[in-house]
C-alpha atoms as a PDB file:
ATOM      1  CA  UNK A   1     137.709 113.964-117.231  1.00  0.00           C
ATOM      2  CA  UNK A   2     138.041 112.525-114.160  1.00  0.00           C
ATOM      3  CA  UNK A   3     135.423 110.126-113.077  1.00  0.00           C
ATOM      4  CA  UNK A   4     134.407 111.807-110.049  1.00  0.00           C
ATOM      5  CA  UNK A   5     133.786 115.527-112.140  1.00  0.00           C
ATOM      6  CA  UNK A   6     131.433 113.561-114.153  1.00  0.00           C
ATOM      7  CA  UNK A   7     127.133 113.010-114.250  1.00  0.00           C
ATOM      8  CA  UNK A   8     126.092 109.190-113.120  1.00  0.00           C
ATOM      9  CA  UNK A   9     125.813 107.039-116.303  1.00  0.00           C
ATOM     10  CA  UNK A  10     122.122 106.419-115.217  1.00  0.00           C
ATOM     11  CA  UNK A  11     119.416 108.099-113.123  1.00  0.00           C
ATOM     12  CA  UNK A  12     117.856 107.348-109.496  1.00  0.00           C
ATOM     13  CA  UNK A  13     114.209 106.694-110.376  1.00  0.00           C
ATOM     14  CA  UNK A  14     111.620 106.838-107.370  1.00  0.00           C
ATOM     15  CA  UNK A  15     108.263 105.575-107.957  1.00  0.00           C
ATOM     16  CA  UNK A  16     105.420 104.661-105.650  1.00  0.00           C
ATOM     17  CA  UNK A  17     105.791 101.102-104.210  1.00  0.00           C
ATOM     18  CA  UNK A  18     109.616 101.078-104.367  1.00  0.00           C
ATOM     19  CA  UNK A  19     111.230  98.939-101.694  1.00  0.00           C
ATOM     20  CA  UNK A  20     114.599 100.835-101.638  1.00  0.00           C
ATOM     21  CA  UNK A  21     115.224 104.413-100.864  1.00  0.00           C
ATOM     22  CA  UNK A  22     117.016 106.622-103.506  1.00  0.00           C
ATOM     23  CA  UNK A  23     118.115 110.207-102.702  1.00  0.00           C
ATOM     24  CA  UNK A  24     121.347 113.017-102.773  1.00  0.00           C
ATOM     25  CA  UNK A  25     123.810 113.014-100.373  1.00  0.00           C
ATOM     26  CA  UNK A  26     125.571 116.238 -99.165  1.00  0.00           C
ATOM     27  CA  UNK A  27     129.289 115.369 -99.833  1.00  0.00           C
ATOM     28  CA  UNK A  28     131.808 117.235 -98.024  1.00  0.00           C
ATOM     29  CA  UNK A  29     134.496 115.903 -99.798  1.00  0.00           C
ATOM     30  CA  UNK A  30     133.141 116.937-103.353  1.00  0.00           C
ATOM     31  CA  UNK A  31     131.401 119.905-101.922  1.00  0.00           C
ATOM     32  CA  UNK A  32     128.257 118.711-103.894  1.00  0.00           C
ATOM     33  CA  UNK A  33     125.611 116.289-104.008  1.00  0.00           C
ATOM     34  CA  UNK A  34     125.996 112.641-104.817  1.00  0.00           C
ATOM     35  CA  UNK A  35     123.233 110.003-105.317  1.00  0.00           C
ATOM     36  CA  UNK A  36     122.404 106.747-103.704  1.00  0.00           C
ATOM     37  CA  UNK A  37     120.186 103.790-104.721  1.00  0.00           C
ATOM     38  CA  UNK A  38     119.563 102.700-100.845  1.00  0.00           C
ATOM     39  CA  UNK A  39     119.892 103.263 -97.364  1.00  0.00           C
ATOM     40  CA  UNK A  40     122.429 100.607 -97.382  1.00  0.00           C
ATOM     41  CA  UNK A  41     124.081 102.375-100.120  1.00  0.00           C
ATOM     42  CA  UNK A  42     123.538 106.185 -98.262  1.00  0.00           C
ATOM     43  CA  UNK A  43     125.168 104.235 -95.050  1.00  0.00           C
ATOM     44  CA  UNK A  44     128.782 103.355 -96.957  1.00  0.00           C
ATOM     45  CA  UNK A  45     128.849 106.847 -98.880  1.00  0.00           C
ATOM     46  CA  UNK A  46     128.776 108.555 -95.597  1.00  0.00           C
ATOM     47  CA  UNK A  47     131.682 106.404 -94.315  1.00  0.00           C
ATOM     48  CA  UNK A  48     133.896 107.525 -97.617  1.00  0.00           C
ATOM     49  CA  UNK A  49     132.544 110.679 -96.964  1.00  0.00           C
ATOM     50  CA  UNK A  50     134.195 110.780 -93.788  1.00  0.00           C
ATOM     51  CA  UNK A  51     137.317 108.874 -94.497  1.00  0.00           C
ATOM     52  CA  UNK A  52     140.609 111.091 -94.455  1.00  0.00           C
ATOM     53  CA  UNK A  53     142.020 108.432 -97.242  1.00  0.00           C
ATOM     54  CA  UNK A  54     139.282 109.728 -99.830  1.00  0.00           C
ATOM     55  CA  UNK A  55     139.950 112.405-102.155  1.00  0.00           C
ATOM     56  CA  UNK A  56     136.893 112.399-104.539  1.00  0.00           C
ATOM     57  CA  UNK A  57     133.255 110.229-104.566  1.00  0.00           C
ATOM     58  CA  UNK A  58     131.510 109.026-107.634  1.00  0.00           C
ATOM     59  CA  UNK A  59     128.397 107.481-107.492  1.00  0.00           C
ATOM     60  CA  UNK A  60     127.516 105.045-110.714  1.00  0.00           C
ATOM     61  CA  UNK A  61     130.298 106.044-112.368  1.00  0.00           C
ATOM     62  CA  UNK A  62     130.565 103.984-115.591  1.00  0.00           C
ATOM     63  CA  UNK A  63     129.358 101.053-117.377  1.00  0.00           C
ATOM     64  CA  UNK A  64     131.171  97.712-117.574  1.00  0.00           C
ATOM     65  CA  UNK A  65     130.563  95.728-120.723  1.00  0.00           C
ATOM     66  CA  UNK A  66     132.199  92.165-121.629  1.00  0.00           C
ATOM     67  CA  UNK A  67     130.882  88.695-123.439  1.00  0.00           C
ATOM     68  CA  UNK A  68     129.937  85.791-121.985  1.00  0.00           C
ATOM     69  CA  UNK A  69     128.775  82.999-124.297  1.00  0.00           C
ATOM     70  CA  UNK A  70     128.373  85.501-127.303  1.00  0.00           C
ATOM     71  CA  UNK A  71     126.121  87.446-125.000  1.00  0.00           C
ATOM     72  CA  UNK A  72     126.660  90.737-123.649  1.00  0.00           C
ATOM     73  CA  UNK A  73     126.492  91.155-119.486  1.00  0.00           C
ATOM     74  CA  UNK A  74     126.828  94.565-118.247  1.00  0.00           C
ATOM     75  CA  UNK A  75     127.094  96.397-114.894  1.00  0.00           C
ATOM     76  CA  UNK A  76     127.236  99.711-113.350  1.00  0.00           C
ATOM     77  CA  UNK A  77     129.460  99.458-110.253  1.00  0.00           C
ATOM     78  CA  UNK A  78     127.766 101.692-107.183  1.00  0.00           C
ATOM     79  CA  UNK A  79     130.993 103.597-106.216  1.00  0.00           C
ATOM     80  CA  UNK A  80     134.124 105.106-107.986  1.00  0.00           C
ATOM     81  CA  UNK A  81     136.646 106.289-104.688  1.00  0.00           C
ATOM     82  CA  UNK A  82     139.836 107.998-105.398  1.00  0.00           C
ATOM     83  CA  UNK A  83     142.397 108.320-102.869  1.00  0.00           C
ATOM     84  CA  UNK A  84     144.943 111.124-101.292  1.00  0.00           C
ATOM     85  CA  UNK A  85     148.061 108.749-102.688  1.00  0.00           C
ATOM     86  CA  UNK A  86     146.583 108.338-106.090  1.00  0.00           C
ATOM     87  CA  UNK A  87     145.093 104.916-105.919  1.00  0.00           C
ATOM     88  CA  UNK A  88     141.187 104.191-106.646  1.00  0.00           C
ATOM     89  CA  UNK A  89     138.594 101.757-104.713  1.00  0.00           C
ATOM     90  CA  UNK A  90     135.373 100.540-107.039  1.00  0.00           C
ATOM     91  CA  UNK A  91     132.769  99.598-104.319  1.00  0.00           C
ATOM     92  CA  UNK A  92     129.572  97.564-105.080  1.00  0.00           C
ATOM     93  CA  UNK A  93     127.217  97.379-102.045  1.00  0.00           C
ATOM     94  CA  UNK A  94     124.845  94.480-101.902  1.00  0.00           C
ATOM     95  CA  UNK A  95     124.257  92.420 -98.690  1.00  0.00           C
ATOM     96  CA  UNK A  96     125.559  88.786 -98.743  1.00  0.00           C
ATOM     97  CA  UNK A  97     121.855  87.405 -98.518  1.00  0.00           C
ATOM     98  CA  UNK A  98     121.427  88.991-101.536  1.00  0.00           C
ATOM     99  CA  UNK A  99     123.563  87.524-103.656  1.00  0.00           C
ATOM    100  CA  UNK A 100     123.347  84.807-106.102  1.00  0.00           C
ATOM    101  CA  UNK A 101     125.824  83.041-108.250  1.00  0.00           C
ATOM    102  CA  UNK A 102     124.941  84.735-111.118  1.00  0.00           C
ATOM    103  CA  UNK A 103     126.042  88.450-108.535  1.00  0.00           C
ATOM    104  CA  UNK A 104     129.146  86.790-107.665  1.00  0.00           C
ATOM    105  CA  UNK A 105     129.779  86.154-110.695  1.00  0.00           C
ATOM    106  CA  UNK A 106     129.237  90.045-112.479  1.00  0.00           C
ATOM    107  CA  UNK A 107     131.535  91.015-108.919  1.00  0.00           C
ATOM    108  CA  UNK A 108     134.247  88.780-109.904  1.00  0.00           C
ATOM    109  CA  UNK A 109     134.620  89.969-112.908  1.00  0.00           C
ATOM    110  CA  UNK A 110     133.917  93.372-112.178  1.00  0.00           C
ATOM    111  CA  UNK A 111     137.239  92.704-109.908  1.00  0.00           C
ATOM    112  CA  UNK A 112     139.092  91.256-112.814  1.00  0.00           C
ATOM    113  CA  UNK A 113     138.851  94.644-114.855  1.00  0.00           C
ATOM    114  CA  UNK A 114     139.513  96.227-112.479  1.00  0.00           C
ATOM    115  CA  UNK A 115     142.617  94.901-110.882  1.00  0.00           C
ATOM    116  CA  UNK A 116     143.395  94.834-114.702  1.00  0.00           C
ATOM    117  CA  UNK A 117     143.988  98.970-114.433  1.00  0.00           C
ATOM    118  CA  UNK A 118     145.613  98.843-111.643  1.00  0.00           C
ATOM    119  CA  UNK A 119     142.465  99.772-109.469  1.00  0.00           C
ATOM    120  CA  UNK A 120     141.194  97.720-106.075  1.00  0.00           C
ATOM    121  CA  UNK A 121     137.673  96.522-105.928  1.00  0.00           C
ATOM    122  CA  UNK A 122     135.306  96.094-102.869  1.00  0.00           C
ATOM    123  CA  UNK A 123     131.706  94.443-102.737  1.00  0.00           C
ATOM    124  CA  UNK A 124     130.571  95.534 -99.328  1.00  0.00           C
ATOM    125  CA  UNK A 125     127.723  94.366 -97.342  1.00  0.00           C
ATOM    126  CA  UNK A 126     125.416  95.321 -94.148  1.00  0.00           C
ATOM    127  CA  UNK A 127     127.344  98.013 -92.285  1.00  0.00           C
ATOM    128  CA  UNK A 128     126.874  97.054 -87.589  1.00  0.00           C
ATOM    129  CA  UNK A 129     123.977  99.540 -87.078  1.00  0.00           C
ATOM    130  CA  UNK A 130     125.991 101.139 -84.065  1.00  0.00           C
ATOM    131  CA  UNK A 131     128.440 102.042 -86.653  1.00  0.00           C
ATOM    132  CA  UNK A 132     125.336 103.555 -88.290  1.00  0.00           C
ATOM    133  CA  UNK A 133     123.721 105.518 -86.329  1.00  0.00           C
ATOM    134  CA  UNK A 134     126.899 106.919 -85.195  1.00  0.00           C
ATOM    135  CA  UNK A 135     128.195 108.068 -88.320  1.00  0.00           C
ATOM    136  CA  UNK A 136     124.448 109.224 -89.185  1.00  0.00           C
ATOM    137  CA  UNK A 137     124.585 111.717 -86.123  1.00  0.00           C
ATOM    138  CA  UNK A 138     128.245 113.062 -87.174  1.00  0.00           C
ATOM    139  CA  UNK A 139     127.474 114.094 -90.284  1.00  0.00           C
ATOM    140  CA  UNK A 140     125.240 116.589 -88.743  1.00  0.00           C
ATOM    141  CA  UNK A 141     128.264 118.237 -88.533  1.00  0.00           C
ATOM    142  CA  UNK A 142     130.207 117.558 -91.690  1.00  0.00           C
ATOM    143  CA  UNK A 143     130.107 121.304 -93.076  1.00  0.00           C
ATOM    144  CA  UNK A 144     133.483 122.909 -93.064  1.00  0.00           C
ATOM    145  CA  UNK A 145     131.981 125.635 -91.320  1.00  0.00           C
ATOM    146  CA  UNK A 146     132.333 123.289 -87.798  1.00  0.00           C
ATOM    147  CA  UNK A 147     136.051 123.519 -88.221  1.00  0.00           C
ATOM    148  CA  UNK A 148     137.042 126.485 -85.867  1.00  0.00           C
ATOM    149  CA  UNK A 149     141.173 126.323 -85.517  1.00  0.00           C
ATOM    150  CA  UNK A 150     140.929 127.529 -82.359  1.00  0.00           C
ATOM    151  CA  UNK A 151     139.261 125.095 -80.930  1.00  0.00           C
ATOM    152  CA  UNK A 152     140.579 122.114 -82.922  1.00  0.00           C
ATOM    153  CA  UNK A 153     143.922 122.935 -81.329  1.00  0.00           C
ATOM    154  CA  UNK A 154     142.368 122.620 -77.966  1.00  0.00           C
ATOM    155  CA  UNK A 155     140.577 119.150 -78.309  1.00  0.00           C
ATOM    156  CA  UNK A 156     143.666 118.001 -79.390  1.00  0.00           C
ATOM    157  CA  UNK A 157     146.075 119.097 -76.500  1.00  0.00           C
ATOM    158  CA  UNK A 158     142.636 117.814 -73.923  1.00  0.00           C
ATOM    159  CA  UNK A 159     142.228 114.454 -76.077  1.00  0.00           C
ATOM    160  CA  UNK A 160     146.261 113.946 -76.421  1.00  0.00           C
ATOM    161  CA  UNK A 161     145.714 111.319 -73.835  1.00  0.00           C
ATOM    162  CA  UNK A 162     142.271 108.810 -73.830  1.00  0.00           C
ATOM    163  CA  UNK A 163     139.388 110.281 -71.619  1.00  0.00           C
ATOM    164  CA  UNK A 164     135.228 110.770 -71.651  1.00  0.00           C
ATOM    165  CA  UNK A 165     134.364 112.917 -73.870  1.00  0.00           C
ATOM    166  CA  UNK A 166     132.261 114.841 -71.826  1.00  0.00           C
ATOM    167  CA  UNK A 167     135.186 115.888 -69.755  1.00  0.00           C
ATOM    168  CA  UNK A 168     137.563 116.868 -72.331  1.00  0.00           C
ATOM    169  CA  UNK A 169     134.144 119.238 -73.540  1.00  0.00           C
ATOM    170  CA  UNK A 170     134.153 120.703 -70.199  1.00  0.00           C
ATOM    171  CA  UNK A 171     137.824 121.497 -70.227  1.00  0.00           C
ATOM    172  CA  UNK A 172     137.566 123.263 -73.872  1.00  0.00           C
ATOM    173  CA  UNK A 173     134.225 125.059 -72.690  1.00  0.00           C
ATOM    174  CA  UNK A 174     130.336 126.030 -73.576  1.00  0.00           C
ATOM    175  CA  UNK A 175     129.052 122.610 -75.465  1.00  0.00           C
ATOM    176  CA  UNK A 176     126.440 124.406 -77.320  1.00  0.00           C
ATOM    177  CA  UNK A 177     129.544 126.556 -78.552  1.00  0.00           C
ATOM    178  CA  UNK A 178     132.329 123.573 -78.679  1.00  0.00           C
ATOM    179  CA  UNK A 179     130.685 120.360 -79.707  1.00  0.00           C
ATOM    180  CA  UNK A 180     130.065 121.064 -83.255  1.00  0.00           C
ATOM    181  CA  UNK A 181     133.798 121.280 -83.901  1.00  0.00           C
ATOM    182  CA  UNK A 182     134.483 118.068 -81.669  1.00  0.00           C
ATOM    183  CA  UNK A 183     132.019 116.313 -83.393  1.00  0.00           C
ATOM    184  CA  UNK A 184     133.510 117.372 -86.763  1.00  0.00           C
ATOM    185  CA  UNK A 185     137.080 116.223 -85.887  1.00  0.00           C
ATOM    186  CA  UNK A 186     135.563 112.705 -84.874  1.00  0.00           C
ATOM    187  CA  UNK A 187     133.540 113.218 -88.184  1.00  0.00           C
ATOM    188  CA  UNK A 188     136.828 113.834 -90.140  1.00  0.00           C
ATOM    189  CA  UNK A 189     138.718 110.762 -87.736  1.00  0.00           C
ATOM    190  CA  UNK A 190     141.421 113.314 -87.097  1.00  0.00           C
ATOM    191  CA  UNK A 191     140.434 112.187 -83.216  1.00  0.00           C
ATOM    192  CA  UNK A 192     140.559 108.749 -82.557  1.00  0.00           C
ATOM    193  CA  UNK A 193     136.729 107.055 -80.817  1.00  0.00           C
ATOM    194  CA  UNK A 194     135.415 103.611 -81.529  1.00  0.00           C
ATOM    195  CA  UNK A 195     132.361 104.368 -83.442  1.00  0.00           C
ATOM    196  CA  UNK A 196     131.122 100.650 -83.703  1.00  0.00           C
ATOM    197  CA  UNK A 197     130.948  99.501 -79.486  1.00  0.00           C
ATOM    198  CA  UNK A 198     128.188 101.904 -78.812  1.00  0.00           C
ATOM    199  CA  UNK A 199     126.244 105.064 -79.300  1.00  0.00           C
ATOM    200  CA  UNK A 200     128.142 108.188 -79.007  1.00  0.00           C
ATOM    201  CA  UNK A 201     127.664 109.837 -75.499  1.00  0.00           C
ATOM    202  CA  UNK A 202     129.429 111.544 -72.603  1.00  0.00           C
ATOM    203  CA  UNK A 203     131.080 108.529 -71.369  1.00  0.00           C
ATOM    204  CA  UNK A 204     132.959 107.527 -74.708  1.00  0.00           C
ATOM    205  CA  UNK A 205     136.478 107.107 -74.794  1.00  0.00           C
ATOM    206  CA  UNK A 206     138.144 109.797 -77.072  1.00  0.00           C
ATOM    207  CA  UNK A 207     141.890 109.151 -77.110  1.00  0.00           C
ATOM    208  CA  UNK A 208     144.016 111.487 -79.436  1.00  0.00           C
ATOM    209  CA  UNK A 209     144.795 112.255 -82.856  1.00  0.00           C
ATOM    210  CA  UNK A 210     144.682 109.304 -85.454  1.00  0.00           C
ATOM    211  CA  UNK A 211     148.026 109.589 -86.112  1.00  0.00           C
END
């Protein structure tokens, strides 16, 4: 089975007086829920959510087990991606002022096994809160049901060339009507906008398919 069709290998416990933030995220590329430890954590799931390149999520997919001085270390890596070409990304997500030796030392090893199967391996850290917040208020609009053809052919004949996004809305037509599917194409990246200089608005600079 693939790893991605499978249950976490442990649970999400929330308990009064927790300091991080556990809780299911709406995946529209499984079409399901998948769990998070963090906020952190909920931040980089809804970037791989988004990303074109990923095929399937995984959240605490399996457990790593190997010997070090005749004792047994083990660790659950926080994300299992698998891509449209085949490949697979294990992500661990831990801020860098969180880590100690004996971290780096369970991630470099973690990256050993794994470049071992031919997999890559990614310990990721604080994601720029304009980044964020930007990709918090697109997945508002993740659903498939924001993908209207009609008017995803439109945005990309108005956004063929860079311009505000406010005009190329006014060219297409109604907001309350359009904007859901223009936010979902900048959701899905298949229009190009720099999500990490500043908060989305009418002035940003939409220029064109991602291709």
């Amino acid at each position: 089975m693939r790893f991605e069709d499978m249950a976490p290998v442990r649970g999400f416990p929330s308990f009064r007086g927790q300091k991080n933030f556990p809780g299911l995220w709406w995946s529209a590329t499984m079409g399901s829920h998948v769990g998070y430890e963090s906020w952190l954590e909920r931040d980089w799931l809804m970037a791989f959510d988004s990303s074109p390149e990923v095929a399937g999520v995984a959240s605490q997919p399996f457990r790593l087990a190997w010997l070090v001085n005749g004792k047994t270390r083990h660790h659950v890596p926080d994300y299992f991606l698998r891509l449209h070409d085949g490949g697979v990304v294990v992500v661990d997500v831990r801020p860098d002022s969180r880590i100690d030796p004996d971290d780096q030392a369970v991630f470099d090893r973690t990256a050993v096994i794994c470049e071992s199967v031919g997999w890559q391996y990614r310990r990721v850290g604080e994601m720029g809160v304009v980044r964020a917040a930007n990709l918090r208020w697109l997945s508002g609009y993740r659903h498939p049901r924001c993908r209207r053809p009609g008017l995803m052919a439109q945005f990309s004949e108005v956004f063929a060339a860079p311009r505000p996004l406010a005009d190329g809305v006014a060219a297409v037509g109604d907001p309350i009507v359009v904007l859901p599917t223009l936010f979902h194409l900048l959701w899905r990246q298949e229009l190009s906008v720099d999500l990490e200089k500043a908060p989305l608005g009418p002035d940003t600079i939409i220029g064109g398919d991602r291709q």
